[in-house]
Protein backbone atom coordinates (compact mmCIF):
# COMPACT_ATOMS: atom_id res chain seq x y z
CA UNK A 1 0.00 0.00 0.00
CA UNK A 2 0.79 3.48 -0.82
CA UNK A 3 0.75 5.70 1.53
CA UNK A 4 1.75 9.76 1.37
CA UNK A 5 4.21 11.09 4.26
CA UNK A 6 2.85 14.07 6.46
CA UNK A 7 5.35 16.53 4.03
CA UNK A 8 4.18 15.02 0.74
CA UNK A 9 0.08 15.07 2.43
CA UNK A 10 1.53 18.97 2.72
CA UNK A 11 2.25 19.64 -0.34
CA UNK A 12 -0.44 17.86 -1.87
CA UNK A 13 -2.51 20.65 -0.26
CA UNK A 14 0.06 22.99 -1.84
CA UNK A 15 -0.58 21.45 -5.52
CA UNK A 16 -4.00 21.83 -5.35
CA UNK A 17 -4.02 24.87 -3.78
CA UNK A 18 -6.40 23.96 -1.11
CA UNK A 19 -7.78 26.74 1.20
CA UNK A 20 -5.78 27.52 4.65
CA UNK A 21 -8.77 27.29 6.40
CA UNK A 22 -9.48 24.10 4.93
CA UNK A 23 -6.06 23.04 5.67
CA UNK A 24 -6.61 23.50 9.15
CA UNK A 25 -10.01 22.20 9.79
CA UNK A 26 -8.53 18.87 7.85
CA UNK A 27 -5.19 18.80 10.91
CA UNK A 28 -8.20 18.89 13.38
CA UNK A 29 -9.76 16.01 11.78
CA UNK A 30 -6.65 14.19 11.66
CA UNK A 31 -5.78 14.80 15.21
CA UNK A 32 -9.26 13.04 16.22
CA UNK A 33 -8.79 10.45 13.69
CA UNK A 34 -5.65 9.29 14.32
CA UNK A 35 -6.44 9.28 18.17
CA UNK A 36 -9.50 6.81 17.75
CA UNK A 37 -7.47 4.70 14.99
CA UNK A 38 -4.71 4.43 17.81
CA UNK A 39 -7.21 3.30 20.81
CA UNK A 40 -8.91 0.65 18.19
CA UNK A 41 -5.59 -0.50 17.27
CA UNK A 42 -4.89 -0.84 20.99
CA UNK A 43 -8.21 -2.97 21.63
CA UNK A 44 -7.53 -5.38 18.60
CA UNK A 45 -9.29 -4.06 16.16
CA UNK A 46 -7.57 -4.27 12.07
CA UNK A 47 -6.82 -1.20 11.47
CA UNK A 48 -4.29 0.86 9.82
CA UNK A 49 -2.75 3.75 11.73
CA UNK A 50 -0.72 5.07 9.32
CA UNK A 51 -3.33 4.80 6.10
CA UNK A 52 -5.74 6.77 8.46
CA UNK A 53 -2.98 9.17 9.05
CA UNK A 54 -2.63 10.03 5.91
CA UNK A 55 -6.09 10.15 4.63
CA UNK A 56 -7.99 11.97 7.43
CA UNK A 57 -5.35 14.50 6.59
CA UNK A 58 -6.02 14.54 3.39
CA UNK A 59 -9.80 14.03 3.24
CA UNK A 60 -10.45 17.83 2.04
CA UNK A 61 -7.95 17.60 -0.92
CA UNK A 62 -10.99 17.97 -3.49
CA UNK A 63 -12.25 21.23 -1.69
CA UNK A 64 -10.42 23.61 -3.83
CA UNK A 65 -13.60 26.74 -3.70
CA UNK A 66 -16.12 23.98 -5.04
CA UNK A 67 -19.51 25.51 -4.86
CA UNK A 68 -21.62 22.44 -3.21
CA UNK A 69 -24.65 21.59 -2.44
CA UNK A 70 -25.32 19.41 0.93
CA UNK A 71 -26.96 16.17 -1.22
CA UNK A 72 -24.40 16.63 -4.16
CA UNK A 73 -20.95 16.48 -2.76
CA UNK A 74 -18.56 17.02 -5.70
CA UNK A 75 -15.63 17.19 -3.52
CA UNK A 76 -14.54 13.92 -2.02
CA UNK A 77 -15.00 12.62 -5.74
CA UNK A 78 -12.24 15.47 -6.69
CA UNK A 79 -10.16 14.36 -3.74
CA UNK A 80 -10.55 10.93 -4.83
CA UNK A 81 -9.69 11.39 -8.94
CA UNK A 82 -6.76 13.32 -7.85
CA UNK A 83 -5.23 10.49 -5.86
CA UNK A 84 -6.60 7.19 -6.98
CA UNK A 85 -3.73 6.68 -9.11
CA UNK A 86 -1.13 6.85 -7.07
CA UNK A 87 -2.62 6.59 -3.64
CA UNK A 88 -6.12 4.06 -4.50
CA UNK A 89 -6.79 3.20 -1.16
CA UNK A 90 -6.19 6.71 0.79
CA UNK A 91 -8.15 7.78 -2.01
CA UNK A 92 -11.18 5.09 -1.24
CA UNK A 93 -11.15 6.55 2.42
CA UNK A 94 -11.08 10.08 0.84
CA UNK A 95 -14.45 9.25 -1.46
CA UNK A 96 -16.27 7.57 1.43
CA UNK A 97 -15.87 10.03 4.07
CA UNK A 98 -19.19 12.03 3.57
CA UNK A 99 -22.48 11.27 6.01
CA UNK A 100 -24.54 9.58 3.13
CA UNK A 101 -22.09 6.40 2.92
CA UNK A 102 -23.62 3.69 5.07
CA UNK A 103 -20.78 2.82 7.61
CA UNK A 104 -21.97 -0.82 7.69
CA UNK A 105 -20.30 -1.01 3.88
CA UNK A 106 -17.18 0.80 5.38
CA UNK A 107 -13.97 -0.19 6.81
CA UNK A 108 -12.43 0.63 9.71
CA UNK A 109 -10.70 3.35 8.49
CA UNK A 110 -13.15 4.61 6.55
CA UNK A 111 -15.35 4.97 9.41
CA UNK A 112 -12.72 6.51 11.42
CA UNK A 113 -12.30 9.44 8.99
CA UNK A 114 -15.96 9.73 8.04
CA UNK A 115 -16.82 10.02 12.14
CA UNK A 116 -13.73 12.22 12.90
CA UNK A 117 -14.68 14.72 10.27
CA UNK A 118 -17.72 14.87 11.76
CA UNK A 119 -16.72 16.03 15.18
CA UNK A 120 -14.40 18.58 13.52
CA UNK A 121 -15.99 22.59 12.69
CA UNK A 122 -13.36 23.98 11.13
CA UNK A 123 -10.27 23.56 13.74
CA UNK A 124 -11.91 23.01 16.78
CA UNK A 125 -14.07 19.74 18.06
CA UNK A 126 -17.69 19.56 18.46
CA UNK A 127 -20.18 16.77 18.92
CA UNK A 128 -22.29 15.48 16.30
CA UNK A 129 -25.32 17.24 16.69
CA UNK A 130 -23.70 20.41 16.86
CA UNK A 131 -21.70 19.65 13.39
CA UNK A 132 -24.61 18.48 11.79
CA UNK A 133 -26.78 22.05 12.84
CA UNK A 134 -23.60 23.74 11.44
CA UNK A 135 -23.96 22.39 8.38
CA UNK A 136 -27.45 22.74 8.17
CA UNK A 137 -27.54 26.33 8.37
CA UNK A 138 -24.31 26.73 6.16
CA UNK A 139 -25.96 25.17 3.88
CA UNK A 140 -29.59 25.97 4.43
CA UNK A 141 -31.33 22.40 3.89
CA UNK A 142 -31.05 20.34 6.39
CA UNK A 143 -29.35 16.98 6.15
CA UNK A 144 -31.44 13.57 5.93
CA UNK A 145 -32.09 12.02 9.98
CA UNK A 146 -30.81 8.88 8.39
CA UNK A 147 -27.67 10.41 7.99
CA UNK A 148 -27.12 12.18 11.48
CA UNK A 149 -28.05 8.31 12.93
CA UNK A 150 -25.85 6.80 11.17
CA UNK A 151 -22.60 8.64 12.14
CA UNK A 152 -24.14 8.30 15.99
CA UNK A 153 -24.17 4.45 15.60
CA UNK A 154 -20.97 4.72 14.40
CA UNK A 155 -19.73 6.49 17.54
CA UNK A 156 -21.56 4.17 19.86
CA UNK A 157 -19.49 1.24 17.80
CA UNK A 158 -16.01 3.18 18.23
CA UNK A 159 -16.73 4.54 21.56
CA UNK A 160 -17.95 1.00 22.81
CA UNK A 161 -14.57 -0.86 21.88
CA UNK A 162 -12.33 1.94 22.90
CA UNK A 163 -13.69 2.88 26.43
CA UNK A 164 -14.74 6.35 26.62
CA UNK A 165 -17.21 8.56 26.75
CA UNK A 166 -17.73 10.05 23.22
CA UNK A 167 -18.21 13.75 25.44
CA UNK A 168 -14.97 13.08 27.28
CA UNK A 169 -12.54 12.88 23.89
CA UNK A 170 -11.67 16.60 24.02
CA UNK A 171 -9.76 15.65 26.61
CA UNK A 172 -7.59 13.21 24.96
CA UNK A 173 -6.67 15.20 22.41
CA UNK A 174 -4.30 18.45 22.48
């Protein structure tokens, strides 16, 4: 497997001249993601640390002032043509990481990514609710229930195995 180092994820963000602010709302991510990735790794579950790394860093790479709309994502399809060559599986983890992929079809890291994006507004952490009536108002339609339970069942699952409180992770991380 392919996998981008932390300098080359850098100046990936460089090549496609992705947004500072996105920049730093996709570190945030990674900090979350690469904690929970860590603590399932620690409890046994098959998982790879450094692929998770890499993509949860990188998850944003399509976002390059893409005009979207909340049920037509263009962007992790951008991120995702822009890697799959040389980076297919980062760039699986990239395509997946939006709400409306069922995390039952996912793997482990693509769930990690896809839930750690979701506690992330912009560089600080939030829960899921609280991302999810973010983005309804940036936006202004608000996104499908189905959606919003699905990333909580996905938290229950992660939170379950690692053994802590889903409110408590903010203190985990720096």
């Amino acid at each position: 497997m392919n996998i981008p180092t932390r300098e080359e994820c850098l100046q990936l963000f460089e090549k496609y001249k992705v947004p500072k602010k996105v920049v730093e709302h996709c570190k945030q991510v990674n900090k979350i993601a690469v904690f929970l990735a860590k603590k399932l790794k620690e409890k046994g579950i098959n998982i790879s640390v450094e692929l998770v790394d890499a993509a949860s860093l990188l998850h944003d790479v399509g976002r390059t002032g893409i005009k979207e709309k909340v049920f037509t994502p263009i962007h992790p399809k951008e991120g995702y043509n822009r890697l799959k060559d040389k980076y297919p599986e980062l760039a699986e983890c990239i395509l997946t990481h939006g709400a409306e992929h069922d995390t039952t079809k996912l793997s482990w890291e693509q769930k990690v990514i896809q839930y750690a994006d979701k506690r992330a507004k912009e560089n600080t952490m939030v829960t899921v609710k609280e991302r999810f009536k973010d983005a309804d108002t940036r936006y202004d339609v608000p996104f499908p229930k189905e959606w919003i339970q699905n990333i909580l069942k996905t938290e229950k699952q992660i939170f379950d195995i690692i053994g802590i409180e889903p409110d408590k992770l903010g203190e985990y991380i720096d």
